[in-house]
Protein backbone atom coordinates (compact mmCIF):
# COMPACT_ATOMS: atom_id res chain seq x y z
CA UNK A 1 23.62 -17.12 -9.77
CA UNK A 2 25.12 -13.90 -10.02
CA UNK A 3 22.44 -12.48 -11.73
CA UNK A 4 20.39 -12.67 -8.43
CA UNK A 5 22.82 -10.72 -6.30
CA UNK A 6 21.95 -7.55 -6.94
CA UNK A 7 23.57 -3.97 -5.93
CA UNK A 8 21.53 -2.70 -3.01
CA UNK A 9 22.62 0.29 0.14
CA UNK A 10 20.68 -2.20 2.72
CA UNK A 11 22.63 -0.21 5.59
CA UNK A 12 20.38 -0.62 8.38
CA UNK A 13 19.09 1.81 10.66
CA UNK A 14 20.69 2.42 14.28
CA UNK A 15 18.08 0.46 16.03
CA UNK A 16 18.37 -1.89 13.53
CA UNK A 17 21.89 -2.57 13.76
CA UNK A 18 21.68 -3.29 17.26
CA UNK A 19 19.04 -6.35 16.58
CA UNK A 20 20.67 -7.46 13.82
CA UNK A 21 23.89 -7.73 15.66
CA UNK A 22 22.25 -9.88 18.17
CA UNK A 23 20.47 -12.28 15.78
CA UNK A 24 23.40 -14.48 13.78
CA UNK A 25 20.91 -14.59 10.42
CA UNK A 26 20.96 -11.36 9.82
CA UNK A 27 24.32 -10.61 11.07
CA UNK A 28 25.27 -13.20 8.62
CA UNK A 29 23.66 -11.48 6.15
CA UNK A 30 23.74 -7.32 6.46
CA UNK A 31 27.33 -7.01 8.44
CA UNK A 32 30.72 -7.31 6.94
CA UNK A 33 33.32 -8.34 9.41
CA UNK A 34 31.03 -7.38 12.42
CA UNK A 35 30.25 -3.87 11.11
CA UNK A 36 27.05 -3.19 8.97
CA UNK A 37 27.37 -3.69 5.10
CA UNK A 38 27.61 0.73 3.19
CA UNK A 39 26.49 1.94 0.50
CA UNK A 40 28.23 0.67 -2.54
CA UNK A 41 28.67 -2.93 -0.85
CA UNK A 42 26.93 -5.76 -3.02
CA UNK A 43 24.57 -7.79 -0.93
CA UNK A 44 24.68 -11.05 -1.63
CA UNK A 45 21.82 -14.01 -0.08
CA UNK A 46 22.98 -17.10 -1.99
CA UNK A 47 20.94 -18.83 0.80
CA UNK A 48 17.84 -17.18 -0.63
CA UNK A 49 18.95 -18.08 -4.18
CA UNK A 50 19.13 -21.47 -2.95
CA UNK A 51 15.73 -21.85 -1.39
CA UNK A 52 14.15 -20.11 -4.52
CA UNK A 53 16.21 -22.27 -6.45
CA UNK A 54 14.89 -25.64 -5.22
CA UNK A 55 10.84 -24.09 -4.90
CA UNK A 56 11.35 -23.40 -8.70
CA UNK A 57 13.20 -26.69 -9.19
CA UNK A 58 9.76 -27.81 -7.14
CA UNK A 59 7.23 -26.11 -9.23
CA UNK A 60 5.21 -26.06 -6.09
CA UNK A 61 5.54 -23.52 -2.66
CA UNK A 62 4.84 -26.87 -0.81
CA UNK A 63 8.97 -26.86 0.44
CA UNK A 64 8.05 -23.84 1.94
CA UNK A 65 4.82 -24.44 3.78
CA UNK A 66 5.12 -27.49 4.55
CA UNK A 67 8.54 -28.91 4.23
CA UNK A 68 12.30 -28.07 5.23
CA UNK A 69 11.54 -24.68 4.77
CA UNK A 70 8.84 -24.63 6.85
CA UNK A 71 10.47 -26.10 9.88
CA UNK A 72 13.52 -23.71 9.76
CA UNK A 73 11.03 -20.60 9.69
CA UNK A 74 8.85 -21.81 12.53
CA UNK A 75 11.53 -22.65 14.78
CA UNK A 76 13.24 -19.06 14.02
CA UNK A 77 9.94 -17.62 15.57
CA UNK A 78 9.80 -19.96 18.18
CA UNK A 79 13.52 -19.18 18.91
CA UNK A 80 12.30 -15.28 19.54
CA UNK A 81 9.13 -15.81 21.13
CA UNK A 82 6.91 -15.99 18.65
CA UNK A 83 3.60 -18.02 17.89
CA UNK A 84 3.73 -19.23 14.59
CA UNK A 85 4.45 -23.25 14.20
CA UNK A 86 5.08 -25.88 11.63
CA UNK A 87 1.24 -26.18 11.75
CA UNK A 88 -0.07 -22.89 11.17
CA UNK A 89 2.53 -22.75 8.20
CA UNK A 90 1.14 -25.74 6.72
CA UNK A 91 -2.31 -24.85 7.31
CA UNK A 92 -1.84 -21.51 5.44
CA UNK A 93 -3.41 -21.13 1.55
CA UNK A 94 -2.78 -18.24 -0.79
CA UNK A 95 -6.77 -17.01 -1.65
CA UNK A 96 -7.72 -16.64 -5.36
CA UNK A 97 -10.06 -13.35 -4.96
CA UNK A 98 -12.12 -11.23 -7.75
CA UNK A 99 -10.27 -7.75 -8.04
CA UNK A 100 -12.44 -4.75 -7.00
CA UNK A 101 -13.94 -2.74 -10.03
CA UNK A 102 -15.29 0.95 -10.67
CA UNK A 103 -16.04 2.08 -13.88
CA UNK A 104 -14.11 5.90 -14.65
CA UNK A 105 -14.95 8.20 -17.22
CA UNK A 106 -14.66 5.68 -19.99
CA UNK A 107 -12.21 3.09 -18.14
CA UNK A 108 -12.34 0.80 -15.48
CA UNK A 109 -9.94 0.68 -12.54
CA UNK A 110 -9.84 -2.84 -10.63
CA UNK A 111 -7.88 -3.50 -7.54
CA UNK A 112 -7.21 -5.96 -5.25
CA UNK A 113 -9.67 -6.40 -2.75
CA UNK A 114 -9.60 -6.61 1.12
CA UNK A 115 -7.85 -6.28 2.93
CA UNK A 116 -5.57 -4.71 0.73
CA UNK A 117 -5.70 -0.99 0.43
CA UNK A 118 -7.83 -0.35 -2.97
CA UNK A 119 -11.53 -0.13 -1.44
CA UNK A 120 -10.57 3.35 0.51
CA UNK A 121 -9.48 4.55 -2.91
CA UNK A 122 -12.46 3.60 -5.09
CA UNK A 123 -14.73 5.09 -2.24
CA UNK A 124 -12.92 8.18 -2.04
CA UNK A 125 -13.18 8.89 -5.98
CA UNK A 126 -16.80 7.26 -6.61
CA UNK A 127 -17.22 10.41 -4.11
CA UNK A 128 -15.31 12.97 -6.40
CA UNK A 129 -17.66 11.09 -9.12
CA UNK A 130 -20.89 12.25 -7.36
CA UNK A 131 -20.03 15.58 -6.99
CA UNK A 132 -18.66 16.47 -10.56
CA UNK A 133 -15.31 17.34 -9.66
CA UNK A 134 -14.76 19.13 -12.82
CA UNK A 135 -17.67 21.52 -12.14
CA UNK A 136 -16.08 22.65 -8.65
CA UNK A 137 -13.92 25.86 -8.63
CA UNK A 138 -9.99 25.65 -8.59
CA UNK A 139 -10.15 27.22 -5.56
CA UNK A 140 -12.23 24.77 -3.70
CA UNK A 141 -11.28 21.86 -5.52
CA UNK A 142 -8.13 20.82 -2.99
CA UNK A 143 -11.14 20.99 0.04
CA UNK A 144 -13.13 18.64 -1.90
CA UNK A 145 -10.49 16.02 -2.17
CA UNK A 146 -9.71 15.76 1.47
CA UNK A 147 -12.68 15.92 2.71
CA UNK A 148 -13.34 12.58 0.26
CA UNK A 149 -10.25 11.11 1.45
CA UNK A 150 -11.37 11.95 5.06
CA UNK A 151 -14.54 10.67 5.00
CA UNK A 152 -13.09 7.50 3.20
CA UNK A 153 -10.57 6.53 5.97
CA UNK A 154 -13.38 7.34 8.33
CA UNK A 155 -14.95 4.41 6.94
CA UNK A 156 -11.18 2.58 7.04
CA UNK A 157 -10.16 2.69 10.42
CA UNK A 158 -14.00 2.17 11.74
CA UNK A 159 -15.40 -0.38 9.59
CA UNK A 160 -12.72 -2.19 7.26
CA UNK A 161 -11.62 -5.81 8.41
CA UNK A 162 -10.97 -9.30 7.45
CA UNK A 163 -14.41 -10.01 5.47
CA UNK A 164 -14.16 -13.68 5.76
CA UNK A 165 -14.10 -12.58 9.45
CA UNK A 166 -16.44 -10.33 9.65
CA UNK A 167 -19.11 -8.20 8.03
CA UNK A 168 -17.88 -5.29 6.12
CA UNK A 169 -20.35 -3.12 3.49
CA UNK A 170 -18.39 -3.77 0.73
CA UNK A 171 -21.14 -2.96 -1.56
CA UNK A 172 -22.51 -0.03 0.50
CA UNK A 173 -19.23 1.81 0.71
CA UNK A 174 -18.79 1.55 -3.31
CA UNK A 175 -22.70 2.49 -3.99
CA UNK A 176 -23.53 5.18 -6.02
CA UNK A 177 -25.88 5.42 -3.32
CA UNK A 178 -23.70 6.25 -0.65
CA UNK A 179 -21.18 8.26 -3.26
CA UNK A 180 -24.58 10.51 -3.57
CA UNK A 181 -24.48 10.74 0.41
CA UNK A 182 -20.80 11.38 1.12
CA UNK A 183 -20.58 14.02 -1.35
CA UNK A 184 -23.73 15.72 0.35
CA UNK A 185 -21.64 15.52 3.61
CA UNK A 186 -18.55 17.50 2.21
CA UNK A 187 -20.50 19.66 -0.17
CA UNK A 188 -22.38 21.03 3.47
CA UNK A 189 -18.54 21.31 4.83
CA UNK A 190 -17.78 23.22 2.03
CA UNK A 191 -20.60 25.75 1.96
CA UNK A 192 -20.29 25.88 5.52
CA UNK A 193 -16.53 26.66 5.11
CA UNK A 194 -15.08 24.08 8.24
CA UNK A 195 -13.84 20.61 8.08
CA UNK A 196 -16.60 17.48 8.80
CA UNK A 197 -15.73 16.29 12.56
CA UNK A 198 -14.52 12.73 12.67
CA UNK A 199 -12.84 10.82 15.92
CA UNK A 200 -10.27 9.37 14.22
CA UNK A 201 -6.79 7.43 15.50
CA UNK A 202 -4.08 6.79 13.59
CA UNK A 203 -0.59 5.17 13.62
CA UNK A 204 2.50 5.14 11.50
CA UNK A 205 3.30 2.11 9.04
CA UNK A 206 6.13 2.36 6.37
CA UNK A 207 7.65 -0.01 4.14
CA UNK A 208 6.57 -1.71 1.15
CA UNK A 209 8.21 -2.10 -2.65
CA UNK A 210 5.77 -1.73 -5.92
CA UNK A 211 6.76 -2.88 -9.35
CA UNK A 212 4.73 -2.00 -12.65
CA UNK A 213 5.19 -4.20 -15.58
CA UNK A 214 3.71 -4.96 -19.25
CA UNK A 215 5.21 -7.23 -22.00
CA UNK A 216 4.94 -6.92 -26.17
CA UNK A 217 1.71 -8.78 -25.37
CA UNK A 218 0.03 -6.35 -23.62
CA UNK A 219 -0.41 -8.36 -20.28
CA UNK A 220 0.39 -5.88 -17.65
CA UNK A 221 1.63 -6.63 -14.03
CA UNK A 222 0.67 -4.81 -10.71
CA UNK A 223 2.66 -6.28 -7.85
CA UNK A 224 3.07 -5.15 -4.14
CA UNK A 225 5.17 -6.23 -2.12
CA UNK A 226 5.57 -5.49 2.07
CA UNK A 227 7.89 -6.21 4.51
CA UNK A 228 7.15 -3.46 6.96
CA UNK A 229 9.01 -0.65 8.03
CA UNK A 230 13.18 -1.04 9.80
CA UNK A 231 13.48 -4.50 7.96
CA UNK A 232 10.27 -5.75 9.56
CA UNK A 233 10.96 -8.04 12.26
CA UNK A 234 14.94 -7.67 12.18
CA UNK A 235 15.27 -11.32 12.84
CA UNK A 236 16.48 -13.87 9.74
CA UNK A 237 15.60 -17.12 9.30
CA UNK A 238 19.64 -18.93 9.35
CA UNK A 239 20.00 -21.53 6.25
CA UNK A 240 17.06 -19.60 4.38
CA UNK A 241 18.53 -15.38 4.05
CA UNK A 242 15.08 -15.02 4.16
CA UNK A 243 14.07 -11.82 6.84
CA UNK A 244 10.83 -12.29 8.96
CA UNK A 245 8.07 -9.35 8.57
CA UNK A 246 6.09 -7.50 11.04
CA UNK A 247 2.51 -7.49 9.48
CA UNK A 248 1.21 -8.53 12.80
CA UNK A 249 1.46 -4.54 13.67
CA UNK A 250 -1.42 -3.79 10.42
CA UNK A 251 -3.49 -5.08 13.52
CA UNK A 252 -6.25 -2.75 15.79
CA UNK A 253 -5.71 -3.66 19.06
CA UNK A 254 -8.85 -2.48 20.08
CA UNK A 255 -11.20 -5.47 21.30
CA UNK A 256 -13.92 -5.34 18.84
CA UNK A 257 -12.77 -3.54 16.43
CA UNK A 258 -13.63 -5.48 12.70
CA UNK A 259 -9.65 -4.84 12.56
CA UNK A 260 -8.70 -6.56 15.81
CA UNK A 261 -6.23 -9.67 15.61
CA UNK A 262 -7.97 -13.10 15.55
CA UNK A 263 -7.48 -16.57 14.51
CA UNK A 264 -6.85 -17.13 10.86
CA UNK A 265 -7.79 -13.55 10.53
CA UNK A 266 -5.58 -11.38 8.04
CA UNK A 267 -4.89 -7.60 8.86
CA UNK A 268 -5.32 -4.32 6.98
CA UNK A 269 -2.79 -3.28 5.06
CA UNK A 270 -2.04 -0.17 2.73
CA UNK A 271 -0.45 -1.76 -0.52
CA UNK A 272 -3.09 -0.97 -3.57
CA UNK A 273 -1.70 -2.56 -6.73
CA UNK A 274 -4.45 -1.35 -9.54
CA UNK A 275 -5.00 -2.17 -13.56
CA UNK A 276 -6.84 0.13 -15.39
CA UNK A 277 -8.38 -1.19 -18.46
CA UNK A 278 -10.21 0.19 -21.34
CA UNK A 279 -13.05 -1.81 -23.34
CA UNK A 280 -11.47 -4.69 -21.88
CA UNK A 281 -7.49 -4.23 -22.33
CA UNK A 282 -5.10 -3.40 -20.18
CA UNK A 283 -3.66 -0.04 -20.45
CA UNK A 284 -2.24 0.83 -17.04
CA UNK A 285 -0.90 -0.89 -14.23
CA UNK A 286 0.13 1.59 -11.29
CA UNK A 287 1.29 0.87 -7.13
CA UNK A 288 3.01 2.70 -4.56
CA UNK A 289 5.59 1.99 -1.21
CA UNK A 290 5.49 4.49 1.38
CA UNK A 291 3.21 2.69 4.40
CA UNK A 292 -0.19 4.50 5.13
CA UNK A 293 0.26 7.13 2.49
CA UNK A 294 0.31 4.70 -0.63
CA UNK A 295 -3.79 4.76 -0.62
CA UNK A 296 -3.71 8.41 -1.22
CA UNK A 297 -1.25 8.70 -3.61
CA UNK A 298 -2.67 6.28 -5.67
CA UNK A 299 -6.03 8.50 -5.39
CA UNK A 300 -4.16 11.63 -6.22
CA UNK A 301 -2.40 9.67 -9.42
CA UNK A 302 -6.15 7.87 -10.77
CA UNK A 303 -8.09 11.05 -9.74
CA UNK A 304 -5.69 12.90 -12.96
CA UNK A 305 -5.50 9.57 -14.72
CA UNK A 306 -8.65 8.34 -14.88
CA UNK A 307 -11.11 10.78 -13.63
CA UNK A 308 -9.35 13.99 -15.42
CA UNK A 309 -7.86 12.12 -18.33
CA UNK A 310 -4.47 13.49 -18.02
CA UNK A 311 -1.60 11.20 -18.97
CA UNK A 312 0.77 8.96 -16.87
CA UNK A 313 3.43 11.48 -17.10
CA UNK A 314 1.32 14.54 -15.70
CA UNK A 315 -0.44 12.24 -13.33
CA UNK A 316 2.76 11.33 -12.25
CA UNK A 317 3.98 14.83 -11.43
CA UNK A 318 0.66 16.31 -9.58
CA UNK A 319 1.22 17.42 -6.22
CA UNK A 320 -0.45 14.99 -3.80
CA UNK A 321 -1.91 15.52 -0.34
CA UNK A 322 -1.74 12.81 2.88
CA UNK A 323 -4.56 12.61 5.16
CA UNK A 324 -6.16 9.65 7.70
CA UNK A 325 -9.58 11.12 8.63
CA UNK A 326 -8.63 13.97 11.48
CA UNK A 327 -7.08 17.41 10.76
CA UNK A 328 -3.92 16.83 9.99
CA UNK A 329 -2.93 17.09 6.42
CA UNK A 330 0.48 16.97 4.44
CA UNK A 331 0.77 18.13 1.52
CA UNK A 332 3.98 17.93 -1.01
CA UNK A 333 6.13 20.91 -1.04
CA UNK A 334 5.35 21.72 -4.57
CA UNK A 335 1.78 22.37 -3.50
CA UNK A 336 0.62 25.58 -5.08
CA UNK A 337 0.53 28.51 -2.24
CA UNK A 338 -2.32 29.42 -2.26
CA UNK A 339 -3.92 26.63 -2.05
CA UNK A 340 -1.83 25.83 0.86
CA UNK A 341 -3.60 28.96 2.23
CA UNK A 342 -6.90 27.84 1.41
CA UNK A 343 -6.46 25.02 3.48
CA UNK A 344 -5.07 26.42 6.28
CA UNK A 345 -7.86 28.86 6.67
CA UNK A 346 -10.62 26.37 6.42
CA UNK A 347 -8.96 24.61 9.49
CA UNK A 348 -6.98 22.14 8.65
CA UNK A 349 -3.46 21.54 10.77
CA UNK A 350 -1.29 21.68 7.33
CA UNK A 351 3.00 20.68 7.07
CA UNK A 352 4.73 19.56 3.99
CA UNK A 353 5.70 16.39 3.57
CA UNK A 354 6.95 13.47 1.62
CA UNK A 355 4.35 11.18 -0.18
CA UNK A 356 4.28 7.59 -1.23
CA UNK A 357 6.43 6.47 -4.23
CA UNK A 358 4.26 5.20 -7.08
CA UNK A 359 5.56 3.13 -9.48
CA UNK A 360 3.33 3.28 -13.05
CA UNK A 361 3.47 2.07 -17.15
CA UNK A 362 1.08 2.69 -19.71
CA UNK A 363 0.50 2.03 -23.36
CA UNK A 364 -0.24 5.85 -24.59
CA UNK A 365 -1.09 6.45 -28.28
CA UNK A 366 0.11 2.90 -28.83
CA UNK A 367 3.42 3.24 -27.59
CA UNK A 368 4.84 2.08 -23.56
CA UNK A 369 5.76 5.08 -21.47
CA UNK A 370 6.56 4.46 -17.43
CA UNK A 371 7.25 6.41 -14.54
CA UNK A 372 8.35 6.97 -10.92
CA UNK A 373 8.02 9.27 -8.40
């Protein structure tokens, strides 16, 4: 099983070390003689191998819901307080869903639907759609995309939910319709040279790990995966290697809010795994890590990629910008100066920063090319 031990730097965090210590699953599992595993120590989980040993042996995830499996991991959360049971992990079912589609300048980008992270980046470039992006001056043109991403996580943080919970205008928000509006909204910002007001809240969420993936066949592969930020939960199921999340935090705690936690209910979340296809074939599969940010770097990557026609590799290397709906936006320190300027004086509150790290292949002038950054 060696092949499934690979070498990792899973050196926790301070805070983390301290939980970890307390909790004999993971202590089992990141610490070396009572003192967390460094960088250049293999981490090895041969309880993990095990478990995915016997569900492949299986050929079924029913071990895991509802067997064994399923009674260690409930009584791990009921060991720490939590509320999940043998029940609910029974009672749980993977959904089958249609991808969400918009057709690009001679491609089509489809992504997974909600309450994944893909919806605020269709809206936001259906937007740079409806106002020609290519006919707006350089100068001008960083404005235009954050006001789209703005008045796309507007729309995120007000309206997006659960929709098997409750209502949310799919259909509206990807209209060309409401493209046709939106863009009226930040062309009148524009002209009228100050940010569009929204009353928007926020909160930090990292984590996440994005793999890209085609085969001689052509099938590509998108696939997110998130654990949540400070090894999620910090608590590990003993017998199984297996560390709980948080996703519980993707939650609104505001009562009301299409967001809020419920019953059955499944929370927002950031990853955006997206295929782009072209008369019907795969040619691009592209994701990011990197929390709340991922949604906007995957705009910034499709927005040269599909809308622009650039290739992956310059797509990969275009400066992107971070913003949630208020004032505040980041931008990548390779951001061109002036434009930096430009959006400082039209009143935005701007700092460098990091972005998400995308994850991308592609079949270019018939030949696989992949990249990173």
């Amino acid at each position: 099983m060696g092949s499934l031990y690979p070498r990792l730097s899973p050196r926790p965090s301070a805070g983390a070390t301290t939980q970890f210590a307390k909790d004999s699953g993971s202590r089992k599992l990141y610490f070396d003689q009572d003192a967390p595993l460094v960088a250049g120590k293999t981490l090895r989980n041969p309880e993990l191998a095990d478990m995915l040993v016997t569900l492949s042996n299986a050929n079924s995830v029913d071990p895991f819901y509802r067997g064994e499996f399923a009674g260690l991991i409930a009584s791990q959360f009921q060991k720490n307080g939590g509320l999940v049971t043998s029940a609910d992990m029974a009672n749980y079912d993977a959904n089958i869903t249609k991808p969400l589609s918009l057709d690009c300048n001679g491609v089509t980008i489809h992504t997974a639907p909600l309450t994944a992270g893909g919806l605020t980046v269709l809206q936001a470039i259906r937007t740079l759609q409806a106002m020609r992006l290519d006919t707006i001056s350089d100068d001008m043109r960083s404005i235009a995309m954050v006001e789209a991403l703005r008045w796309a996580w507007r729309d995120r943080l007000q309206l997006l939910g659960d929709p098997t919970q409750v209502n949310v205008p799919i259909e509206k928000l990807l209209s060309q319709e409401y493209a046709r509006e939106t863009a009226s909204h930040v062309a009148r910002a524009m002209a009228e040279n100050r940010p569009i007001e929204h009353r928007i809240k926020s909160q930090a969420q990292s984590g996440t790990i994005h793999l890209s993936s085609t085969d001689r066949d052509g099938n590509f592969a998108s696939l997110t995966l998130t654990h949540g930020g400070g090894f999620g939960a910090r608590v590990t199921v003993d017998g199984l290697g297996l560390t709980l999340g948080h996703g519980v935090s993707r939650f609104d705690v505001t009562p009301g809010h299409p967001n809020a936690p419920g019953p059955g209910k499944r929370p927002l979340h950031n990853m955006v795994p997206c295929i782009v296809t072209r008369d019907g074939q795969a040619i691009l599969a592209v994701g990011g890590r990197g929390g709340r940010k991922i949604p906007n770097a995957v705009f910034s990557f499709l927005t040269e990629f599909a809308l622009q026609k650039k290739s992956l590799a310059k797509s990969m290397a275009t400066p992107r910008m971070h913003t949630e709906g208020n004032l505040s936006v980041e931008l990548e320190k390779n951001w061109p100066e002036k434009d930096q300027s430009k959006l400082s004086g039209f009143g935005y509150q701007v700092k460098t920063s990091s972005s998400a790290t995308l994850s991308a292949v592609a079949k270019e002038e018939g030949r696989v090319v992949a990249g990173m950054r």
